[in-house]
C-alpha atoms as a PDB file:
ATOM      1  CA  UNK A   1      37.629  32.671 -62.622  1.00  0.00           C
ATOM      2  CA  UNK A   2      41.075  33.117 -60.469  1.00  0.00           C
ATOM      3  CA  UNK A   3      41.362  31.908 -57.167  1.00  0.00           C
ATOM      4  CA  UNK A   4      40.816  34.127 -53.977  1.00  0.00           C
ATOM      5  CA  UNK A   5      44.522  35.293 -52.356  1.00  0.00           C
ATOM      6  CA  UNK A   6      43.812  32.235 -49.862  1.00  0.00           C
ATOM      7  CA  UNK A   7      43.026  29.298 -52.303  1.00  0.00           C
ATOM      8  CA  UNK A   8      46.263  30.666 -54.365  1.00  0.00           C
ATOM      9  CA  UNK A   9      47.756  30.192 -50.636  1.00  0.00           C
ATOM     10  CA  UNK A  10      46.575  27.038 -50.243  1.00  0.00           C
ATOM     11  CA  UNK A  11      47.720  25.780 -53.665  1.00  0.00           C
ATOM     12  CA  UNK A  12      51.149  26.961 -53.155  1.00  0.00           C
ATOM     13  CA  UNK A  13      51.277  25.149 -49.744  1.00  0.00           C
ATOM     14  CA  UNK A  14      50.856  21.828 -52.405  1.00  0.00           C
ATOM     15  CA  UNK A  15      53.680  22.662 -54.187  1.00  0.00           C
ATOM     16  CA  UNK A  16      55.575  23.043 -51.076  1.00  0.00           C
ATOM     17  CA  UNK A  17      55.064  19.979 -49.468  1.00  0.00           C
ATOM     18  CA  UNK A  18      56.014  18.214 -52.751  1.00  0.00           C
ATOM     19  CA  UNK A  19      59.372  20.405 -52.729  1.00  0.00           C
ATOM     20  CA  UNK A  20      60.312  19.089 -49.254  1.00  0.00           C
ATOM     21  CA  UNK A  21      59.716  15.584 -50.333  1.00  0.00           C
ATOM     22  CA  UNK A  22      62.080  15.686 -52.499  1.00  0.00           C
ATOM     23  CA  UNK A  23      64.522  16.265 -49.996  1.00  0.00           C
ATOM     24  CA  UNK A  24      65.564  12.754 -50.220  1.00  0.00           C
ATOM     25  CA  UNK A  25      65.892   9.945 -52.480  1.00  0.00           C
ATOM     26  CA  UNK A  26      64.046   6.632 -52.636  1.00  0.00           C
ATOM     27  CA  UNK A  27      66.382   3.524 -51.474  1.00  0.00           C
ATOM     28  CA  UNK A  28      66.724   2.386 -55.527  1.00  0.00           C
ATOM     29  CA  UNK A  29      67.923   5.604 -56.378  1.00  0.00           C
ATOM     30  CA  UNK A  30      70.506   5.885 -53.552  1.00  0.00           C
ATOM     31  CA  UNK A  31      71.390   2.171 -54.644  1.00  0.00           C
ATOM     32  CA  UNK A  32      71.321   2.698 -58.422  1.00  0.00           C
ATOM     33  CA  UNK A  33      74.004   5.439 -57.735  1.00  0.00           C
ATOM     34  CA  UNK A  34      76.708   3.906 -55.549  1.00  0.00           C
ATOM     35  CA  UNK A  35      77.912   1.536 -58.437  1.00  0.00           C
ATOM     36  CA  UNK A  36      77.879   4.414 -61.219  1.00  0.00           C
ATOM     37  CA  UNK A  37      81.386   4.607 -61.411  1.00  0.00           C
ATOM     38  CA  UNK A  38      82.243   1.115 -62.068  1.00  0.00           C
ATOM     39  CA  UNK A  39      79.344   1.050 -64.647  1.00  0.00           C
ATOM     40  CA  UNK A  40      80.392   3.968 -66.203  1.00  0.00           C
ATOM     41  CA  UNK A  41      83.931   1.776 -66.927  1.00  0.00           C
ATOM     42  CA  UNK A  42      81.856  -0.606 -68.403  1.00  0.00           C
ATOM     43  CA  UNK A  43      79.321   1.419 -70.760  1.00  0.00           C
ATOM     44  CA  UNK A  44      80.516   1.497 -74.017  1.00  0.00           C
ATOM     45  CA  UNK A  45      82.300   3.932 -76.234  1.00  0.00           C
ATOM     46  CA  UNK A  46      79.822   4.030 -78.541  1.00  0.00           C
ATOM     47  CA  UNK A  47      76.858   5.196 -75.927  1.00  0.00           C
ATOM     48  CA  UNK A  48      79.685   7.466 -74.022  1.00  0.00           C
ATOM     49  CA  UNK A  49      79.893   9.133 -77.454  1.00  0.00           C
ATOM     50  CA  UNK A  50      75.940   9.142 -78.094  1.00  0.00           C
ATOM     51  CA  UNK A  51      74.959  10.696 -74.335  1.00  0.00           C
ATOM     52  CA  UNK A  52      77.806  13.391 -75.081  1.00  0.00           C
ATOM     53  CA  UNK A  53      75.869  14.577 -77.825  1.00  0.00           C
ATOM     54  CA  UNK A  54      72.983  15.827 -75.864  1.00  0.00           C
ATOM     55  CA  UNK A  55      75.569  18.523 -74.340  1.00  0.00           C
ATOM     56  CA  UNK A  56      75.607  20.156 -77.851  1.00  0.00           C
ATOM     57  CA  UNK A  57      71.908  19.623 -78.573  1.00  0.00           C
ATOM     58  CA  UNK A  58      71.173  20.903 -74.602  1.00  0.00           C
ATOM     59  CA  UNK A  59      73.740  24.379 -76.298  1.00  0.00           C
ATOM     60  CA  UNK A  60      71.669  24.616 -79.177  1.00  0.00           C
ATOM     61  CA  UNK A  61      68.069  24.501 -77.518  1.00  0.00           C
ATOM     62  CA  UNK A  62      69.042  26.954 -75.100  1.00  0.00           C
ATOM     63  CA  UNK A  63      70.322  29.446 -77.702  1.00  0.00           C
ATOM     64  CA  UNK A  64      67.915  28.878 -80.489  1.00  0.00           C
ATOM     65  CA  UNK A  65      65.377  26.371 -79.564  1.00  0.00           C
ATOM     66  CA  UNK A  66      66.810  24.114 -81.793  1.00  0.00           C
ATOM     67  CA  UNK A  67      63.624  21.258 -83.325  1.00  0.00           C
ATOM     68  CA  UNK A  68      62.009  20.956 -80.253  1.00  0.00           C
ATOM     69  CA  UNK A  69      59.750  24.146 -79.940  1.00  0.00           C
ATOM     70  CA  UNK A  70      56.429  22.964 -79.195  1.00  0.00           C
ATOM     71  CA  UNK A  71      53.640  25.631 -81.071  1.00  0.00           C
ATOM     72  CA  UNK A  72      51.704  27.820 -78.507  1.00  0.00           C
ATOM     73  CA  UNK A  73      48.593  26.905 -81.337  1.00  0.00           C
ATOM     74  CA  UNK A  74      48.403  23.690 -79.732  1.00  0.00           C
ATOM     75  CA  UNK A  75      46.308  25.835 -76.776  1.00  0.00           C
ATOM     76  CA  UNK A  76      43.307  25.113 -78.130  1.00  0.00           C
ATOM     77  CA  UNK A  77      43.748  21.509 -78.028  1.00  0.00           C
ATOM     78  CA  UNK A  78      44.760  21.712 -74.366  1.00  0.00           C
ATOM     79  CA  UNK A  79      41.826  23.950 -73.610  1.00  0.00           C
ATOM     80  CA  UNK A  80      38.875  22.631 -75.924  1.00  0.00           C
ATOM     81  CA  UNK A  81      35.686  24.495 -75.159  1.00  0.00           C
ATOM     82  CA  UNK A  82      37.125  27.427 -73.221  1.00  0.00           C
ATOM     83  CA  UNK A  83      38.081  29.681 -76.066  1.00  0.00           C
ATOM     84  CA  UNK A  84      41.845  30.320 -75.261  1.00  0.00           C
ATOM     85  CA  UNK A  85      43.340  31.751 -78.257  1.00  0.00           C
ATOM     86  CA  UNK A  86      46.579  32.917 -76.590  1.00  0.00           C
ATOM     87  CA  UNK A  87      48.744  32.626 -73.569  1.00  0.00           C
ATOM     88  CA  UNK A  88      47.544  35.515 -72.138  1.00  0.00           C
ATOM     89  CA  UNK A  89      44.013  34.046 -72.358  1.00  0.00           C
ATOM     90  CA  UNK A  90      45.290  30.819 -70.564  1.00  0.00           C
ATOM     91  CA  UNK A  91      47.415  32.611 -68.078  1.00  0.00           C
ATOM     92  CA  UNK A  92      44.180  33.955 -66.843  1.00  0.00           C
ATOM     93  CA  UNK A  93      42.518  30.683 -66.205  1.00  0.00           C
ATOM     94  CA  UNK A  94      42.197  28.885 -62.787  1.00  0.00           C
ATOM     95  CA  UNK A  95      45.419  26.615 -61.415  1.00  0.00           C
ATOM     96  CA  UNK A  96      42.618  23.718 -61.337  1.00  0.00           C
ATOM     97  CA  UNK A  97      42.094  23.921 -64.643  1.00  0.00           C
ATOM     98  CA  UNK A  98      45.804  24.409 -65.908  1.00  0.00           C
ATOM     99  CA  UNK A  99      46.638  21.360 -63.449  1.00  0.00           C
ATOM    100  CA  UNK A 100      44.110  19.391 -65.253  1.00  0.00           C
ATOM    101  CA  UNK A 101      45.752  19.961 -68.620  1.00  0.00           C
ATOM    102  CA  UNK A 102      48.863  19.083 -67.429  1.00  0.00           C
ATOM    103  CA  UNK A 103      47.164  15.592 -66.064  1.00  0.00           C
ATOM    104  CA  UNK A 104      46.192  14.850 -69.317  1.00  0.00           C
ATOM    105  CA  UNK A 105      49.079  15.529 -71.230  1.00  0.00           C
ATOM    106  CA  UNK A 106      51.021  13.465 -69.295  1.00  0.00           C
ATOM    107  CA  UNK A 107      49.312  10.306 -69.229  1.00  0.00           C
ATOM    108  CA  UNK A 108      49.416  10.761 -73.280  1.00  0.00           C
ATOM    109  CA  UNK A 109      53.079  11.233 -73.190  1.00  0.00           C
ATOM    110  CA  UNK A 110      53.723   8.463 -70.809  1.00  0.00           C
ATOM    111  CA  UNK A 111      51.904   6.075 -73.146  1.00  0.00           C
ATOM    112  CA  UNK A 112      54.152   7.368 -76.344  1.00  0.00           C
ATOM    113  CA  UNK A 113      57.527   7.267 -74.437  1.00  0.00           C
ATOM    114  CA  UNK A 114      56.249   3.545 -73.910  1.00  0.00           C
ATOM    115  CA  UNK A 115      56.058   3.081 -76.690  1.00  0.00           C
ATOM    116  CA  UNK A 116      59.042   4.789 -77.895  1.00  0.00           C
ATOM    117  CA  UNK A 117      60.970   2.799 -75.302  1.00  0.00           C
ATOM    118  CA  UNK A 118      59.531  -0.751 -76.429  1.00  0.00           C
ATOM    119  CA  UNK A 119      60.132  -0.165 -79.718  1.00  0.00           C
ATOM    120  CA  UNK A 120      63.583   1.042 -80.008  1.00  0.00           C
ATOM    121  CA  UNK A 121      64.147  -1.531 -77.219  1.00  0.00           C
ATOM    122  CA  UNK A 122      63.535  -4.676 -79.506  1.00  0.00           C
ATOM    123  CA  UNK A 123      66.571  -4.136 -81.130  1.00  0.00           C
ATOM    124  CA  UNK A 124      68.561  -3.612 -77.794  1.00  0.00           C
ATOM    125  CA  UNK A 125      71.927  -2.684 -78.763  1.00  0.00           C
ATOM    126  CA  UNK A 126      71.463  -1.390 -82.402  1.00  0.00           C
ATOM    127  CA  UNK A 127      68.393   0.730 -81.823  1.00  0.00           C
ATOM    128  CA  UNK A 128      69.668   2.203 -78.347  1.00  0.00           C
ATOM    129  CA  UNK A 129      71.628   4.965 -80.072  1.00  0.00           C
ATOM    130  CA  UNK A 130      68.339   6.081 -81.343  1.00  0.00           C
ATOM    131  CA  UNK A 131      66.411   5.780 -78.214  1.00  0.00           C
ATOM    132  CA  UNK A 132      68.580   8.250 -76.066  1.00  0.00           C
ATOM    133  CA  UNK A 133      67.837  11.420 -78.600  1.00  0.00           C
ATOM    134  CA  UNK A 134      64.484  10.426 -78.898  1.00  0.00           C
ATOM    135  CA  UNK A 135      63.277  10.555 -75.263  1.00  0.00           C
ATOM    136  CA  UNK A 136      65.571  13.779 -74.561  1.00  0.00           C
ATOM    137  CA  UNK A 137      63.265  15.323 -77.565  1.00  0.00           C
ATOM    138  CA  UNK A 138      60.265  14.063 -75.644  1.00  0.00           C
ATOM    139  CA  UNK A 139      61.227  15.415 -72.113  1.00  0.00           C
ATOM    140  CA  UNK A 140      62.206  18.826 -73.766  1.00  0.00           C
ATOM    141  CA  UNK A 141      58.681  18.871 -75.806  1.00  0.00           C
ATOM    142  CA  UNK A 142      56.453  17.710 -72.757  1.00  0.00           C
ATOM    143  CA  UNK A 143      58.413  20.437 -70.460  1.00  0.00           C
ATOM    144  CA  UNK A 144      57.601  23.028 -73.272  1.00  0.00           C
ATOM    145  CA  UNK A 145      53.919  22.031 -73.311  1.00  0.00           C
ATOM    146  CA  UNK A 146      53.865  22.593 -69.923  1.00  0.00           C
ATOM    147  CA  UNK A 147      54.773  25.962 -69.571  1.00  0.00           C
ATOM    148  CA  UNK A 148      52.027  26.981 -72.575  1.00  0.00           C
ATOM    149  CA  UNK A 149      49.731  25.222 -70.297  1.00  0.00           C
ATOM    150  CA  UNK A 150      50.401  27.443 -67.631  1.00  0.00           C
ATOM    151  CA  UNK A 151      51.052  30.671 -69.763  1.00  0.00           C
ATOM    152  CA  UNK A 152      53.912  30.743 -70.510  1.00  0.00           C
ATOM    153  CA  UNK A 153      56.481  30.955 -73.718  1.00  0.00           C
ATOM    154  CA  UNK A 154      58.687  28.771 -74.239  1.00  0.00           C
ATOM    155  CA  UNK A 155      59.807  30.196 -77.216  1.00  0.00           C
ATOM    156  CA  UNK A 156      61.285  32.904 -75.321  1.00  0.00           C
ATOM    157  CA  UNK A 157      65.157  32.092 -74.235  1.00  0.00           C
ATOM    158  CA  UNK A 158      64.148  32.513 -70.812  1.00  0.00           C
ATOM    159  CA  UNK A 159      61.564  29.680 -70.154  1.00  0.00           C
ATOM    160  CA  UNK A 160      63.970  27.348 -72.242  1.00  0.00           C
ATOM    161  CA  UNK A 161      66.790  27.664 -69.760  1.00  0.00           C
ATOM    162  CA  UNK A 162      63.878  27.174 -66.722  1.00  0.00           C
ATOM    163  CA  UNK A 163      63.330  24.155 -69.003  1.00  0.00           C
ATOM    164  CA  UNK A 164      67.016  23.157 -68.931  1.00  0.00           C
ATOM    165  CA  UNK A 165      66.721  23.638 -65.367  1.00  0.00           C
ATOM    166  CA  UNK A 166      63.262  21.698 -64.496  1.00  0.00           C
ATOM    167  CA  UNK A 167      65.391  18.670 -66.649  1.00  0.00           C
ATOM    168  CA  UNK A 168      68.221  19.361 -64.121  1.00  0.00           C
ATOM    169  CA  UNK A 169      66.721  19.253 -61.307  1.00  0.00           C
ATOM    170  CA  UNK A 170      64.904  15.706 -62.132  1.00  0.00           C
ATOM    171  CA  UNK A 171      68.231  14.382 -62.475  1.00  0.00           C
ATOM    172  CA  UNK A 172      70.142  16.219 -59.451  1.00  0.00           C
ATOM    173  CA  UNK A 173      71.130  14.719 -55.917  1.00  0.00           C
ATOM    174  CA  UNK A 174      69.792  15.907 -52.701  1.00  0.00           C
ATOM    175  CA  UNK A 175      72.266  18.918 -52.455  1.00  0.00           C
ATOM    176  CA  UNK A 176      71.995  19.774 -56.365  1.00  0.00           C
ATOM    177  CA  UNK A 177      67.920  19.888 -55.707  1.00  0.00           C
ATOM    178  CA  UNK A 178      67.830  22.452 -53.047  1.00  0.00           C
ATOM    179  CA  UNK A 179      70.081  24.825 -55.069  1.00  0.00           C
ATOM    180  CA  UNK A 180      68.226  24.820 -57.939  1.00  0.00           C
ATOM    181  CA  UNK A 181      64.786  25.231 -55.656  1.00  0.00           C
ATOM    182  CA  UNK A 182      66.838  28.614 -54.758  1.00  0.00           C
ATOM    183  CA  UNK A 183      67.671  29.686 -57.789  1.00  0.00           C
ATOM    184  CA  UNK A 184      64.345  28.798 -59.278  1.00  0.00           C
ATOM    185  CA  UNK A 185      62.517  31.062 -56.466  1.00  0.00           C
ATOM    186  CA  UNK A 186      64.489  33.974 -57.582  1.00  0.00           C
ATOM    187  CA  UNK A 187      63.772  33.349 -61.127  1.00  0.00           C
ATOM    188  CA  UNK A 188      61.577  36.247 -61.734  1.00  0.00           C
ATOM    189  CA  UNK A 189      63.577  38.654 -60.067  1.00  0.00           C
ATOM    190  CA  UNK A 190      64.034  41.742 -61.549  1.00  0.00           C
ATOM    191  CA  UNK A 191      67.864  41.806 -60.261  1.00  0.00           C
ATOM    192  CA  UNK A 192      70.018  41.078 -63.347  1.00  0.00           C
ATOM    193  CA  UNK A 193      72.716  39.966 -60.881  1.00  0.00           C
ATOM    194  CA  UNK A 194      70.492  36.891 -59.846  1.00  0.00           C
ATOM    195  CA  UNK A 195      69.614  35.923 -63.281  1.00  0.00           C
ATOM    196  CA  UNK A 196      73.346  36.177 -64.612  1.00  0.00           C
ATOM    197  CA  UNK A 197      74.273  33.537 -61.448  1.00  0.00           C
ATOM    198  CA  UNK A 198      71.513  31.311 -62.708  1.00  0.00           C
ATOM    199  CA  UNK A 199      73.056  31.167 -66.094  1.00  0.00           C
ATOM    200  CA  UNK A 200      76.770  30.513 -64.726  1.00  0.00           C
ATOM    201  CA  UNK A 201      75.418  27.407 -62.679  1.00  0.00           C
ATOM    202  CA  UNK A 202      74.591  25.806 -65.633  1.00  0.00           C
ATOM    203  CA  UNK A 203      78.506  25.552 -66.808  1.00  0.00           C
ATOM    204  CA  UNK A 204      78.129  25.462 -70.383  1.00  0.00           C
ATOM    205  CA  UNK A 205      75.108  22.759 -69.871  1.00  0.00           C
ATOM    206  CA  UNK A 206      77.797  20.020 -68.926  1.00  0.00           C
ATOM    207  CA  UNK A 207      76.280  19.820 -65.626  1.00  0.00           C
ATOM    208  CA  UNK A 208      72.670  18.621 -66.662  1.00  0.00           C
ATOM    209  CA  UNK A 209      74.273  16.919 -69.241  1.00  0.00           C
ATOM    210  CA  UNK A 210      76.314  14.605 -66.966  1.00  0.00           C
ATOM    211  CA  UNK A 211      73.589  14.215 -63.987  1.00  0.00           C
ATOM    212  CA  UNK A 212      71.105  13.174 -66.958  1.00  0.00           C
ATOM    213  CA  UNK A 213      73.882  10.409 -68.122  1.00  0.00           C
ATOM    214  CA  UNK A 214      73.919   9.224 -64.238  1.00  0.00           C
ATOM    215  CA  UNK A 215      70.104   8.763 -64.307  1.00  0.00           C
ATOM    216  CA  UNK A 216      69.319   7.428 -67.949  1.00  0.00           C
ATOM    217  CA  UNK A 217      72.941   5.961 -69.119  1.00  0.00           C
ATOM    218  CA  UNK A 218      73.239   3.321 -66.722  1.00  0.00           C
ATOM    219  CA  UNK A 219      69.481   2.511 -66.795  1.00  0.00           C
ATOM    220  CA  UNK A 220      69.856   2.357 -70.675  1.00  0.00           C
ATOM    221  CA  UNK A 221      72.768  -0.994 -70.391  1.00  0.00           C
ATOM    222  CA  UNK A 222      69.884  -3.001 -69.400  1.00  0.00           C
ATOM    223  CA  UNK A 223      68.157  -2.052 -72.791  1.00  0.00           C
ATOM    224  CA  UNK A 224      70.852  -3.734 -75.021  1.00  0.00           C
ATOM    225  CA  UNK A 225      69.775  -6.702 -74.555  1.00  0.00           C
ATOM    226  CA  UNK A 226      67.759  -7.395 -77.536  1.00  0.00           C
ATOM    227  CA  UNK A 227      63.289  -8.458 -77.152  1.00  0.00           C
ATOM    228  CA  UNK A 228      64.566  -7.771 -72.979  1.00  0.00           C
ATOM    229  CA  UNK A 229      65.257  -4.545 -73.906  1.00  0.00           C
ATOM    230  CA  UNK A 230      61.749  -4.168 -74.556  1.00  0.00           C
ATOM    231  CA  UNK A 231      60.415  -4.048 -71.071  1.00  0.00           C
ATOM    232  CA  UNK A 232      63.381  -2.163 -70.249  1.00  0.00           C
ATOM    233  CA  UNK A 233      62.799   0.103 -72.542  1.00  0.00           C
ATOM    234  CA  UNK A 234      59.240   0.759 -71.926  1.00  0.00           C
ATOM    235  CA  UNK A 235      59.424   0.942 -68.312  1.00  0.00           C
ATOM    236  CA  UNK A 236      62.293   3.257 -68.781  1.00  0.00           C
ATOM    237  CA  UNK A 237      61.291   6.093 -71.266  1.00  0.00           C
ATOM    238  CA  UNK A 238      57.767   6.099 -69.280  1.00  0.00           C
ATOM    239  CA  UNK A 239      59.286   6.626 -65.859  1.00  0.00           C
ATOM    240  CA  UNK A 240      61.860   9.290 -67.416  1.00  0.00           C
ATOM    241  CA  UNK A 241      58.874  11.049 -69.242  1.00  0.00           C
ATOM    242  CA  UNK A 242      56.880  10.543 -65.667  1.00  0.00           C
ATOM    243  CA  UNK A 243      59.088  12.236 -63.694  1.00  0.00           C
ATOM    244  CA  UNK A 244      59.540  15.216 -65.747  1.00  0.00           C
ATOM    245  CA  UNK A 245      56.135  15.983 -66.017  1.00  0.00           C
ATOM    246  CA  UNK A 246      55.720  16.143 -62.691  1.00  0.00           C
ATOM    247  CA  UNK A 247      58.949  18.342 -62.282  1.00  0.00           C
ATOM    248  CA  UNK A 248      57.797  20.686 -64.484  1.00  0.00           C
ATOM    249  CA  UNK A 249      54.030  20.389 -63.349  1.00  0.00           C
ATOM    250  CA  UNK A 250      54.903  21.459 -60.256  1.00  0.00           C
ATOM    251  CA  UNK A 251      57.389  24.046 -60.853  1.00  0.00           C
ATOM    252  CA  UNK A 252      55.485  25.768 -63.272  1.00  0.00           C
ATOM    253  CA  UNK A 253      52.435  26.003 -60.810  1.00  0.00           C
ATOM    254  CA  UNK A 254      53.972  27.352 -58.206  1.00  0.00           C
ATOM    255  CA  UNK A 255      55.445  29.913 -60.538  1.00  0.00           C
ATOM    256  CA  UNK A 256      52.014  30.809 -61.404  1.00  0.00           C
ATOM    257  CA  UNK A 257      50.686  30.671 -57.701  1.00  0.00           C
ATOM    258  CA  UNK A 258      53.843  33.291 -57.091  1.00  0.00           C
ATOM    259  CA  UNK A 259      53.018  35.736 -59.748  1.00  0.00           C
ATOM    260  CA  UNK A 260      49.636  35.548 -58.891  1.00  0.00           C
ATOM    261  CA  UNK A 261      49.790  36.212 -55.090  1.00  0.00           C
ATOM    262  CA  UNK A 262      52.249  39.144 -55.896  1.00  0.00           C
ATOM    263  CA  UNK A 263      49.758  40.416 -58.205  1.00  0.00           C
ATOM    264  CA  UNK A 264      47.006  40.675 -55.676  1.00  0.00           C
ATOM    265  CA  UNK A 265      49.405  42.434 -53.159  1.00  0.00           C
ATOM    266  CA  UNK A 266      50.538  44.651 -55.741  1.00  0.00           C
ATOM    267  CA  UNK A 267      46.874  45.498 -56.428  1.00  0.00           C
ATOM    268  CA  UNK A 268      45.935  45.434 -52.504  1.00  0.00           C
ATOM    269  CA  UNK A 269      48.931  48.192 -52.206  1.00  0.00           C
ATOM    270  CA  UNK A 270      47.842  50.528 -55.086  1.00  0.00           C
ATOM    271  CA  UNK A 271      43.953  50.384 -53.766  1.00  0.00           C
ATOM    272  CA  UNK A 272      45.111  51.756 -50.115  1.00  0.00           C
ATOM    273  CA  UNK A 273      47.351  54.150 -52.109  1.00  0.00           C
ATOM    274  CA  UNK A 274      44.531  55.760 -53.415  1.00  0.00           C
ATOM    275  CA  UNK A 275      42.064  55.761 -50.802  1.00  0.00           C
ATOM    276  CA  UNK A 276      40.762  59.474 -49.367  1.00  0.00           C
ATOM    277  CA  UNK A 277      42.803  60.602 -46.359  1.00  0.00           C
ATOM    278  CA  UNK A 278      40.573  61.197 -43.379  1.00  0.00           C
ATOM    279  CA  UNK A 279      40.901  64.898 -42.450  1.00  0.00           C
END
């Protein structure tokens, strides 16, 4: 069953109060960027010329999906026991239980991208080039699985670019954060106007592909060193893959809680429409 219009209220308050904490960054993050420039001197041509890469794979996603889709079939393994056939049937279920699937699918992907991240991180150097595809792949998947987890297609060209922008907004600044909050509350709008500027911030994908090179290319030089790298690597892809999920976890909800609430005050509306006039 759906929640009442003041659990949906109350659930939507959650998702606020993680929105305002990310109003700021943690002291390693602040840190971790200062020296960015200098490393970015240092990082090598070859992993300049790897990272760049994504910006053509980010092109191709957005237009066509590229190999990433994720199959809306998996439902059934997200929702054993409740008979969801289709996303319909699981946009219907409760945010408790669509926050639940999410849960779960995340601790699974955390434990691959650790692995991923150890094992392309024994070779340090020679294996990194393979690494930095692989975990974009993952984030894109596990961001995909999330929306069919709460209802939504992302085999439709407009959840990938939310997609592009829940990946964008794990990797943005303070400032870069709140503007995609905006533009991500006017998502649904029917005003073509608002979804055209959301299109035009993304600036031919080089901005998500350059704030994602500021959080994961710097972090990846301490992967080249090979058997290190495997820690590195681990602790890493798992922390990249963490954060996402949660990005998209709690996007995605509130998106839910939204449509839901305007549902009920769409169907509050046309019920005092319609009731008898008192002569």
């Amino acid at each position: 069953m759906m929640e009442s219009n003041e659990q949906l209220q109350a659930e939507l308050k959650k998702s606020e109060d993680w929105e305002k904490d990310q109003s700021d960054l943690w002291f390693w993050e602040k840190l971790g960027r200062l020296p960015f420039k200098i490393l970015d001197k240092w990082t090598p041509a070859f992993l300049q010329k790897k990272i760049g890469t994504i910006l053509d794979e980010l092109g191709s996603y957005i237009q066509t999906g590229g190999n990433y889709l994720s199959s809306i079939s998996s439902l059934k393994s997200y929702y054993p026991n409740k008979g969801i056939e289709t996303l319909d049937d699981a946009a219907l279920l409760s945010i408790s239980d669509m926050d639940a699937a999410v849960s779960a699918l995340t601790v699974n992907r955390k434990r691959l991208a650790a692995f991923q991240g150890a094992s392309t991180g024994i070779g340090g150097i020679f294996t990194l080039t393979i690494d930095i595809p692989l975990l974009l792949g993952m984030q894109l998947k596990t961001l995909q699985d999330i929306a069919i987890c709460y209802g939504y297609d992302p085999n439709d060209q407009k959840e990938r670019l939310f997609i592009v922008k829940c990946l964008q907004f794990t990797s943005s600044d303070i400032v870069g954060k709140k503007t995609i909050l905006g533009q991500l509350s006017m998502f649904d709008s029917p005003n073509e106007h608002v979804k055209r500027e959301v299109v035009s911030e993304l600036q031919g994908w080089r901005e998500v592909v350059f704030s994602y090179r500021d959080q994961i290319g710097w972090k990846k030089l301490f992967q080249m060193v090979p058997v290190a790298g495997l820690l590195f690597g681990a602790w890493i892809n798992r922390s990249a893959v963490n954060d996402i999920a949660e990005t998209g976890m709690m996007l995605y909800r509130k998106r839910r809680i939204l449509s839901r609430l305007h549902e009920d005050s769409g169907n509050t509306s046309a019920m005092e429409s319609i009731k008898p006039s008192k002569s």
